[in-house]
Protein backbone atom coordinates (compact mmCIF):
# COMPACT_ATOMS: atom_id res chain seq x y z
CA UNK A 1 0.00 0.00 0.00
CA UNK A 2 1.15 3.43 -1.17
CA UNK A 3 0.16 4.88 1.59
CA UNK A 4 1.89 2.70 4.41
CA UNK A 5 5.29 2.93 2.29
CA UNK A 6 5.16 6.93 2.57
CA UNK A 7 4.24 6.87 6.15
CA UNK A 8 7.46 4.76 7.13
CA UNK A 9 9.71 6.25 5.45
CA UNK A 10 8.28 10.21 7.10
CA UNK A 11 8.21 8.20 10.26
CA UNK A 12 12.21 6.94 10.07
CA UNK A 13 13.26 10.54 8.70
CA UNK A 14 10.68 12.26 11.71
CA UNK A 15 8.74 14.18 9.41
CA UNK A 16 5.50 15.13 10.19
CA UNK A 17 2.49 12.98 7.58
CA UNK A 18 0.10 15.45 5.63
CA UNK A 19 -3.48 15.41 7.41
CA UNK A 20 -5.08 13.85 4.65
CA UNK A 21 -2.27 11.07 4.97
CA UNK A 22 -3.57 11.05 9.06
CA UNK A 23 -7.42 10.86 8.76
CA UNK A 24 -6.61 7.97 6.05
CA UNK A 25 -4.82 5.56 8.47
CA UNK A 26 -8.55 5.82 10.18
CA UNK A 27 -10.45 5.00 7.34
CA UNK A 28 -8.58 1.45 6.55
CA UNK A 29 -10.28 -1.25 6.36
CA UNK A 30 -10.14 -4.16 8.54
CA UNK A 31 -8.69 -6.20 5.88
CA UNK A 32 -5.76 -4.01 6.01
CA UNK A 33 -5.55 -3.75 9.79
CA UNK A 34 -2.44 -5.79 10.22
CA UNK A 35 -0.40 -4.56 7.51
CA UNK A 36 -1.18 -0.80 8.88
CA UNK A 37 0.22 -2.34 12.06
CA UNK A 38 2.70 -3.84 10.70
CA UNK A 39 3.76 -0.78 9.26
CA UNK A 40 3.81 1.73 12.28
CA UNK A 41 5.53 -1.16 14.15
CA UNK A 42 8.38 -0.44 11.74
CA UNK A 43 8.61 2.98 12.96
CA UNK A 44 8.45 2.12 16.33
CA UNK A 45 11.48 -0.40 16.38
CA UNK A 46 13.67 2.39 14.65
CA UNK A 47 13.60 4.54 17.66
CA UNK A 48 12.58 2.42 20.57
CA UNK A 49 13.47 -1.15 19.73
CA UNK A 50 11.23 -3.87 21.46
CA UNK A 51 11.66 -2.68 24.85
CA UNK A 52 8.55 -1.74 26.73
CA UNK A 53 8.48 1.31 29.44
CA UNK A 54 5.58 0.56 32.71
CA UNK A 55 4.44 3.16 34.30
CA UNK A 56 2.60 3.14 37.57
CA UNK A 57 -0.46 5.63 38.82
CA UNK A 58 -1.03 6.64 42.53
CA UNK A 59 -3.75 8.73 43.08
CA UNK A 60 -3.17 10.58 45.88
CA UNK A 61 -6.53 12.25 46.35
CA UNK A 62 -9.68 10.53 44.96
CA UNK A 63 -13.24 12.19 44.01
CA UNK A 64 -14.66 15.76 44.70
CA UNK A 65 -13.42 17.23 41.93
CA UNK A 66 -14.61 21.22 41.24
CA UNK A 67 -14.11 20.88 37.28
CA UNK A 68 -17.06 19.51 35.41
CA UNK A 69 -14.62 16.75 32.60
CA UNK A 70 -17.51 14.84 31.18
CA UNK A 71 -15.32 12.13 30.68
CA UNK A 72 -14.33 11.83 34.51
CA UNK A 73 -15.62 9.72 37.33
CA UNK A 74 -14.03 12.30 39.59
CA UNK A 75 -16.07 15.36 38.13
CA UNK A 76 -18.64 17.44 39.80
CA UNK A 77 -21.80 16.23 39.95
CA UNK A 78 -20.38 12.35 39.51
CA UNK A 79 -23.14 9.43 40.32
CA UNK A 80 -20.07 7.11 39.70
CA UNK A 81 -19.40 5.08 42.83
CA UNK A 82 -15.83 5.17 43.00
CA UNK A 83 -13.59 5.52 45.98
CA UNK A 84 -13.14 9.35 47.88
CA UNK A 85 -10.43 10.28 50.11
CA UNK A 86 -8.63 13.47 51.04
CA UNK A 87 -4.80 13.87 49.94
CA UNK A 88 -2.25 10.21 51.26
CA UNK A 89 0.25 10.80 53.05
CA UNK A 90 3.86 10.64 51.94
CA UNK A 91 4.71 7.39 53.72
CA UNK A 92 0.91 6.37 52.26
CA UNK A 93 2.16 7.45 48.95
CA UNK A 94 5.64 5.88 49.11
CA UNK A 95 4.10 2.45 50.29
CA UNK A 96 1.98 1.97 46.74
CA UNK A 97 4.61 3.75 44.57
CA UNK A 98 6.95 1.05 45.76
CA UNK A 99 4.76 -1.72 44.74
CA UNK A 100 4.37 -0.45 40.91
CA UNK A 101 8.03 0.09 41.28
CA UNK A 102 8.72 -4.22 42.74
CA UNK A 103 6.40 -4.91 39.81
CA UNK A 104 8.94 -3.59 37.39
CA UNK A 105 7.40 0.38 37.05
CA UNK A 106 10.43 2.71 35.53
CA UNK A 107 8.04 5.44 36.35
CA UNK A 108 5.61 6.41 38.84
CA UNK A 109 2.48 8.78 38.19
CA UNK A 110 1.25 11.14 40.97
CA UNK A 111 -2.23 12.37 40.45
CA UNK A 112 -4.24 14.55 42.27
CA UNK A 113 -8.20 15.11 41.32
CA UNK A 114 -8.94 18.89 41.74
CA UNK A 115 -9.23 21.88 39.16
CA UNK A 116 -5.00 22.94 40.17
CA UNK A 117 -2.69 22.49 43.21
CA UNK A 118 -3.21 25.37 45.66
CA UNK A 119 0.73 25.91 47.12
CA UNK A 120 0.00 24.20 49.87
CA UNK A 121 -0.66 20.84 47.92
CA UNK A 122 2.41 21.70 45.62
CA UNK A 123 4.36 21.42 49.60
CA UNK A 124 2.77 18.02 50.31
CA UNK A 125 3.38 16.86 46.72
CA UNK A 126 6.61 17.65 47.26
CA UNK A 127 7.38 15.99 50.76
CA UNK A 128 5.78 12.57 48.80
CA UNK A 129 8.15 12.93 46.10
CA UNK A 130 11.14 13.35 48.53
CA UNK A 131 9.47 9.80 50.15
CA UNK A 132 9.69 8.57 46.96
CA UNK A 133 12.82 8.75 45.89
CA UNK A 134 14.45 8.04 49.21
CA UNK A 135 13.26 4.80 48.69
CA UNK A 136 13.73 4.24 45.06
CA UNK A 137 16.68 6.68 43.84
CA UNK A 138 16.59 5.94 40.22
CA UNK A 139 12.25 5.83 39.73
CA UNK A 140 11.12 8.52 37.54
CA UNK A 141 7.80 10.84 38.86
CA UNK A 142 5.44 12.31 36.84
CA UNK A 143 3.11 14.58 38.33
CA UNK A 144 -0.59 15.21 37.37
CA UNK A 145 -2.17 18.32 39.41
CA UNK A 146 -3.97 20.18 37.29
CA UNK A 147 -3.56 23.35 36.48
CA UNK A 148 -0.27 24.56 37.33
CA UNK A 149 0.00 28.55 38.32
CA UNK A 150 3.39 30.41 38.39
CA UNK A 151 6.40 28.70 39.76
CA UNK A 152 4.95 25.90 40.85
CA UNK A 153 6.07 23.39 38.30
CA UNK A 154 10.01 24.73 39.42
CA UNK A 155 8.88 24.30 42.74
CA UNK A 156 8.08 20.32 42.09
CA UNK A 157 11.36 20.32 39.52
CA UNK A 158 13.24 21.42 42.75
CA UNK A 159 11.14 18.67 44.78
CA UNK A 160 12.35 15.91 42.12
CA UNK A 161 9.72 15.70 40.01
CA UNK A 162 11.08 14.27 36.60
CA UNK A 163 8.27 15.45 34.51
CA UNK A 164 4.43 16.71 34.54
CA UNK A 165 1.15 15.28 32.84
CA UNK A 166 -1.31 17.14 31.72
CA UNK A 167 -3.27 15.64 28.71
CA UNK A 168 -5.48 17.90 25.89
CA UNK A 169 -7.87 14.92 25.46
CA UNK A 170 -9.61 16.56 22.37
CA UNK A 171 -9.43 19.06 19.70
CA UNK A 172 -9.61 23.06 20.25
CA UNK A 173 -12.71 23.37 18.32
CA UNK A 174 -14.93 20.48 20.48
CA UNK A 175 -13.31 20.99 23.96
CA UNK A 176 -16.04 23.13 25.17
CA UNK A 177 -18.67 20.15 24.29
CA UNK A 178 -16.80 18.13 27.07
CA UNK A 179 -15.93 20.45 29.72
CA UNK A 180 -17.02 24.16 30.64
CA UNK A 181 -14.93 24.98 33.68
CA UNK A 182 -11.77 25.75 31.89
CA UNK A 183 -10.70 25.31 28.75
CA UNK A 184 -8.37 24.15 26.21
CA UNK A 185 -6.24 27.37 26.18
CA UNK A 186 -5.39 26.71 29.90
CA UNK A 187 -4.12 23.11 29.16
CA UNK A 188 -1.87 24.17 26.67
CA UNK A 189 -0.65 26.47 29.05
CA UNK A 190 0.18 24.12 31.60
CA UNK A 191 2.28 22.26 29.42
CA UNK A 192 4.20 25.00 28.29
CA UNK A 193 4.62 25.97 32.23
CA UNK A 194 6.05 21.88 32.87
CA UNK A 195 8.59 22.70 29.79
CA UNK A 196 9.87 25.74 30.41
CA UNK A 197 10.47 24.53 34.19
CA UNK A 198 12.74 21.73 32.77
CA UNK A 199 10.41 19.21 32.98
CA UNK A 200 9.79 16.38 30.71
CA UNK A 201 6.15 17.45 29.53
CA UNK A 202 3.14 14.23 29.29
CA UNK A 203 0.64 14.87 27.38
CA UNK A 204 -1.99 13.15 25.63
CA UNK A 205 -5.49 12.44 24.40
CA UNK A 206 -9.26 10.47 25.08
CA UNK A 207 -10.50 8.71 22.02
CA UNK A 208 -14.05 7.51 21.95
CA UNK A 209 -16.11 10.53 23.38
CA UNK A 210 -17.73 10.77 20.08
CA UNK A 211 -15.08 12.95 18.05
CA UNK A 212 -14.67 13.07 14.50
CA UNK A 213 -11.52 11.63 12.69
CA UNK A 214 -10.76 14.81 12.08
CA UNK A 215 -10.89 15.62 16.05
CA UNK A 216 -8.47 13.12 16.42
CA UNK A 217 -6.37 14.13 14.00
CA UNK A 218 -6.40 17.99 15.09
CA UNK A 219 -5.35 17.16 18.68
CA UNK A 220 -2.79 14.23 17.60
CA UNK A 221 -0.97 17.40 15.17
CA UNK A 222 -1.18 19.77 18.35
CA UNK A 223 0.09 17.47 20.45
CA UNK A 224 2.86 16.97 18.01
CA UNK A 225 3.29 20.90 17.60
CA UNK A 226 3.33 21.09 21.56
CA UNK A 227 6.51 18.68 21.42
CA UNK A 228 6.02 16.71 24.52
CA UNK A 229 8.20 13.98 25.43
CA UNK A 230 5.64 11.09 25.99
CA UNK A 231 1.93 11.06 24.38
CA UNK A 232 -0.37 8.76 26.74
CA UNK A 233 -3.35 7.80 24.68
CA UNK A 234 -6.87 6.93 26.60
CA UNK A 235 -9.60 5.11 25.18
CA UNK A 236 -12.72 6.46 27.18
CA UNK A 237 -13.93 4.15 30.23
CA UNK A 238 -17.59 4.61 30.05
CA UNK A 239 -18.51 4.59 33.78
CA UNK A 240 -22.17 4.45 35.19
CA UNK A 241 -23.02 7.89 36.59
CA UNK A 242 -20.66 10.03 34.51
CA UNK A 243 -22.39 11.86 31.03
CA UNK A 244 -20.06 10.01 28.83
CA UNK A 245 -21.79 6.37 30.18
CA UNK A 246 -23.35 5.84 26.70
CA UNK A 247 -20.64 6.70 24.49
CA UNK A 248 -19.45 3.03 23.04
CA UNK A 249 -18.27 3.66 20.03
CA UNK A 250 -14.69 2.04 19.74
CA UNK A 251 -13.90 -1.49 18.51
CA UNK A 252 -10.71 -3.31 18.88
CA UNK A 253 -9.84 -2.38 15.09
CA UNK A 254 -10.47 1.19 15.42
CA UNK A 255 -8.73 1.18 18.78
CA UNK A 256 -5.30 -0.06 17.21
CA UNK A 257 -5.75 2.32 14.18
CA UNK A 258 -5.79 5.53 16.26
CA UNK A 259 -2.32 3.88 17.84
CA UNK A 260 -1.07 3.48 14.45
CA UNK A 261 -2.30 7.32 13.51
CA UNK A 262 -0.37 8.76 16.66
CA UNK A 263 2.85 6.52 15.79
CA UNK A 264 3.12 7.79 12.52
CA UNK A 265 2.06 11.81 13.39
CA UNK A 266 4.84 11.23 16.68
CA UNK A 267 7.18 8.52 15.95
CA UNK A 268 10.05 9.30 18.14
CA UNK A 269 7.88 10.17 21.14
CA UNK A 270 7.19 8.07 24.05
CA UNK A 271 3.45 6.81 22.89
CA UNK A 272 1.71 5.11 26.14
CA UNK A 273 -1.01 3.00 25.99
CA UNK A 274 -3.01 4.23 28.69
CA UNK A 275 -6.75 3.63 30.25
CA UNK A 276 -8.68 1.84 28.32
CA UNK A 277 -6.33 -0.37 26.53
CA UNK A 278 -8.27 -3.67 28.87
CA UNK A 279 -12.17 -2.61 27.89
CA UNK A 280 -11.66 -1.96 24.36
CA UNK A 281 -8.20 -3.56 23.24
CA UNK A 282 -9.55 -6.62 25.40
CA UNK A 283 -7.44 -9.79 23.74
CA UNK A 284 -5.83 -7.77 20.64
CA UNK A 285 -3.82 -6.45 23.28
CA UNK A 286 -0.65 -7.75 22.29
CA UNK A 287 -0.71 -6.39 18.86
CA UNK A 288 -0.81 -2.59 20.49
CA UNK A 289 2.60 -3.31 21.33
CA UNK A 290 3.75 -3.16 17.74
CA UNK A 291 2.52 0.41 18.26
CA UNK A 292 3.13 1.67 21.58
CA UNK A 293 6.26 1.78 23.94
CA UNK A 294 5.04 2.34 27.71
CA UNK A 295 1.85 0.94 29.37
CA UNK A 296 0.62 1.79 32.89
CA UNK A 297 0.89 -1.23 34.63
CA UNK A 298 -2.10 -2.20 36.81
CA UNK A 299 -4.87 -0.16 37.73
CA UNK A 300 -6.50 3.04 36.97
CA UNK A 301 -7.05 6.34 39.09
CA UNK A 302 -10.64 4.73 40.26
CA UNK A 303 -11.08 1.42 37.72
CA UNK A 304 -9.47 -1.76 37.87
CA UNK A 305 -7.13 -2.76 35.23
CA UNK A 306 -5.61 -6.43 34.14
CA UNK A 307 -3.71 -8.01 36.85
CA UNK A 308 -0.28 -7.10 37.17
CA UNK A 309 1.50 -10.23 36.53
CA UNK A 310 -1.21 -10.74 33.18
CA UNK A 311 0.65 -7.27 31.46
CA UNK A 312 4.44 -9.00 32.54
CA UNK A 313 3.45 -12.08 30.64
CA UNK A 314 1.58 -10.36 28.09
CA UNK A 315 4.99 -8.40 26.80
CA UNK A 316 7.10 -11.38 27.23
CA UNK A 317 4.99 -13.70 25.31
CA UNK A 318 4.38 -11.03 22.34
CA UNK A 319 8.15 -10.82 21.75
CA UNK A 320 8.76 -8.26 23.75
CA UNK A 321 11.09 -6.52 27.14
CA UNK A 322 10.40 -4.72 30.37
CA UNK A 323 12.83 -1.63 30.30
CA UNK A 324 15.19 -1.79 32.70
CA UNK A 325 15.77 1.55 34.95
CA UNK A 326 19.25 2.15 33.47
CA UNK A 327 17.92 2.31 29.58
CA UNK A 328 16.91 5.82 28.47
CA UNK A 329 13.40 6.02 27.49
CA UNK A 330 13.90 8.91 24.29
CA UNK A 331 16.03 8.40 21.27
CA UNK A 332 19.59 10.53 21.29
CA UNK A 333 18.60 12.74 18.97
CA UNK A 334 15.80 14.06 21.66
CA UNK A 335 17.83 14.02 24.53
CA UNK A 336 15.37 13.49 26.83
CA UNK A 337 13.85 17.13 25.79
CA UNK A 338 12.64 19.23 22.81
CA UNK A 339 12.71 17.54 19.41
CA UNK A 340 15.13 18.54 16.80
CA UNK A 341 14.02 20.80 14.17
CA UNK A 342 13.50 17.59 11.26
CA UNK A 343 10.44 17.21 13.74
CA UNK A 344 9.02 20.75 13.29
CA UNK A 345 5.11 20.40 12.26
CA UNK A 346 4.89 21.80 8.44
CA UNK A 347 0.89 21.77 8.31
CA UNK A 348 -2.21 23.19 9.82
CA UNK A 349 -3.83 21.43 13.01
CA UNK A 350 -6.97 23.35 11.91
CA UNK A 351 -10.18 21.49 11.95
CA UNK A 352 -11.61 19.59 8.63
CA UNK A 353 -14.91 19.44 9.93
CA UNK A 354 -15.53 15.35 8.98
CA UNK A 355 -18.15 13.50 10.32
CA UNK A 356 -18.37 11.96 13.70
CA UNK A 357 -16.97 8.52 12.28
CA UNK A 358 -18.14 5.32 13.39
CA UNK A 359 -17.22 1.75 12.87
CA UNK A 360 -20.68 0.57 13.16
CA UNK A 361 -20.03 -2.08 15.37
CA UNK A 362 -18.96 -0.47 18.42
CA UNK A 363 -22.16 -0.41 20.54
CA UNK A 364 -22.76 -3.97 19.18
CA UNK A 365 -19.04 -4.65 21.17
CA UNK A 366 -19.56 -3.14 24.15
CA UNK A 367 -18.24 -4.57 26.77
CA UNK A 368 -19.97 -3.12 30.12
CA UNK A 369 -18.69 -6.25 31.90
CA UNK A 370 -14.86 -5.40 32.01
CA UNK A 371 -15.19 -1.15 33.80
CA UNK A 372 -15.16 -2.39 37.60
CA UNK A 373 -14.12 0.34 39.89
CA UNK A 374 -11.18 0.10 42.02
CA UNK A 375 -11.80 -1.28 45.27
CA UNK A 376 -7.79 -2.19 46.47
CA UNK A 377 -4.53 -0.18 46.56
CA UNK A 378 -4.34 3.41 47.28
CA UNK A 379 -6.90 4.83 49.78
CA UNK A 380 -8.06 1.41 50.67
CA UNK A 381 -6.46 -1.69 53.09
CA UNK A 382 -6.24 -4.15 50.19
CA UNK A 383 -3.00 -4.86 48.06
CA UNK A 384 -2.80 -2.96 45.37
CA UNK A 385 -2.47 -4.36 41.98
CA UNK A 386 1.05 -4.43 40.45
């Protein structure tokens, strides 16, 4: 295919695909599905090999949040039953970071629910970061606060934060349609905040709220623009109670060609497979690896994911390896920061205006079965999952 030819070969130089070149890999059919894999797996060996990055989430304060994220079980207004509980504490903190990290987590993921970090938080943050890294030296931590005012992302650099997440989820032009109580203009903001405080910026999307190919392709090409060193991609978890419940519309197939879009549009970034991957990937799993390079391993901020030891063996059996702590995540060339300027973005992230584009099978696939919420690990007396 012509197509797949031209999109290696941009994706081993870096350069950034045409959007019409984008919004095609969507349209394949399934016929072609493992051959567009195939492809964007070739990309993905030339700049991160076979090896696999896990990440591990702690959510250090669960539920009650102001901001209104239609998406989240953690919004206001939430029916969701999920767990609640005010801020850990750092020894609370350090306790189920250290079991991601015995499970074989490189990184570690603090998240906070909450609109931004008053100073305050950005101290106790800080004093569970220090607890962190007493204990494991050479883990990496992200943190995910919110929205970040001035100096507070130097303020968790200085604490030994390694980088910050904050995700755009959608496009400009349909953020408002998912959340009112700020807006897409502040999340780009935050990022810039995390970079220009020398940290190693997250940031990523939500597929399946309903968006457009077009959507997807608009916030893939301004994620690429924003240049941040690792792209988590969600697949929406429809829970009960939230106003996103409803929205099944992803199928394994579609699932793994959005991966294969955000290789190709990012191909030397860190692209994680992130919540989701279990409800909608469910056994064609393994083949996201050809695609991705990090996971989170375990569960979610409030739903379960698959059992620890099931992602270990999952990798291993698909051909597969665990980095190791020592192994740089980032090709040379990025060193571990901004991208060179072969990666500059030469078109418009503008909006096409396409169709809200369906599979026609994915309410047929839902799976309602596999979103159970987390009941075990932080904020509760049961093991956590790692």
């Amino acid at each position: 295919m012509d197509l797949l030819n031209t999109l290696v070969e941009k994706g081993l130089r870096r350069e950034l695909p045409s959007r019409e070149e984008a919004l095609a890999v969507l349209t394949t059919s399934d016929d072609d599905l493992l051959e567009v894999v195939a492809a964007a797996g070739k990309v993905r060996r030339q700049w991160f090999g076979r090896r696999v990055k896990l990440n591990y989430l702690v959510n250090l304060k669960s539920g009650l949040c102001p901001e209104d994220c239609s998406y989240c079980s953690q919004r206001l207004g939430s029916e969701a039953g999920i767990l609640k509980y005010t801020w850990l504490k750092p020894d609370e903190a350090s306790k189920a970071a250290a079991a991601g990290v015995a499970g074989g987590a490189k990184r570690v993921c603090l998240v906070a629910s909450g609109r931004g970090p008053t100073d305050r938080d950005v101290d106790r943050v800080s004093k569970t970061i220090g607890a962190i890294k007493e204990q494991n030296a050479d883990v990496e931590v992200c943190a995910c606060l919110g929205l970040l005012s001035d100096g507070q992302a130097e303020r968790l650099k200085a604490a030994g934060a390694d980088a910050y997440n904050h995700n755009l989820n959608t496009s400009e032009s349909t953020y408002g349609d998912i959340t009112t109580t700020h807006t897409y203009a502040d999340r780009v903001e935050t990022v810039r905040h995390a970079q220009g405080a020398g940290l190693s910026a997250c940031s990523g999307l939500i597929a399946g709220m309903g968006e457009s190919d077009a959507d997807l392709v608009d916030v893939v090409f301004a994620l690429r623009a924003l240049d941040p060193d690792s792209v988590p991609v969600n697949f929406l978890i429809p829970v009960e109670g939230t106003p996103l419940a409803g929205e099944w519309n992803l199928t394994p197939q579609r699932a793994l060609r959005i991966l294969a879009m955000v290789r190709f549009v990012c191909p030397d970034v860190e692209v994680r497979l992130a919540g989701g991957r279990e409800v909608h990937l469910r056994t064609m799993q393994p083949l996201a690896l050809h695609l991705v390079n990090s996971i989170f391993l375990g569960d979610y901020l409030t739903t379960e994911g698959q059992e620890g030891k099931a992602d270990l063996d999952m990798i291993a059996d698909a051909g597969f390896e665990v980095e190791g702590a020592g192994t740089t995540t980032l090709p040379e060339h990025r060193g571990g920061g901004g991208c060179a300027s072969a990666c500059a973005p030469s078109d418009s992230a503008s909006s096409a205006g396409a169709e809200t584009a369906s599979d026609g099978a994915g309410a047929a696939s839902a799976r309602t079965d596999l979103v159970t919420v987390r009941r075990r690990g932080a904020g509760t007396d049961l093991a956590p999952n790692a």
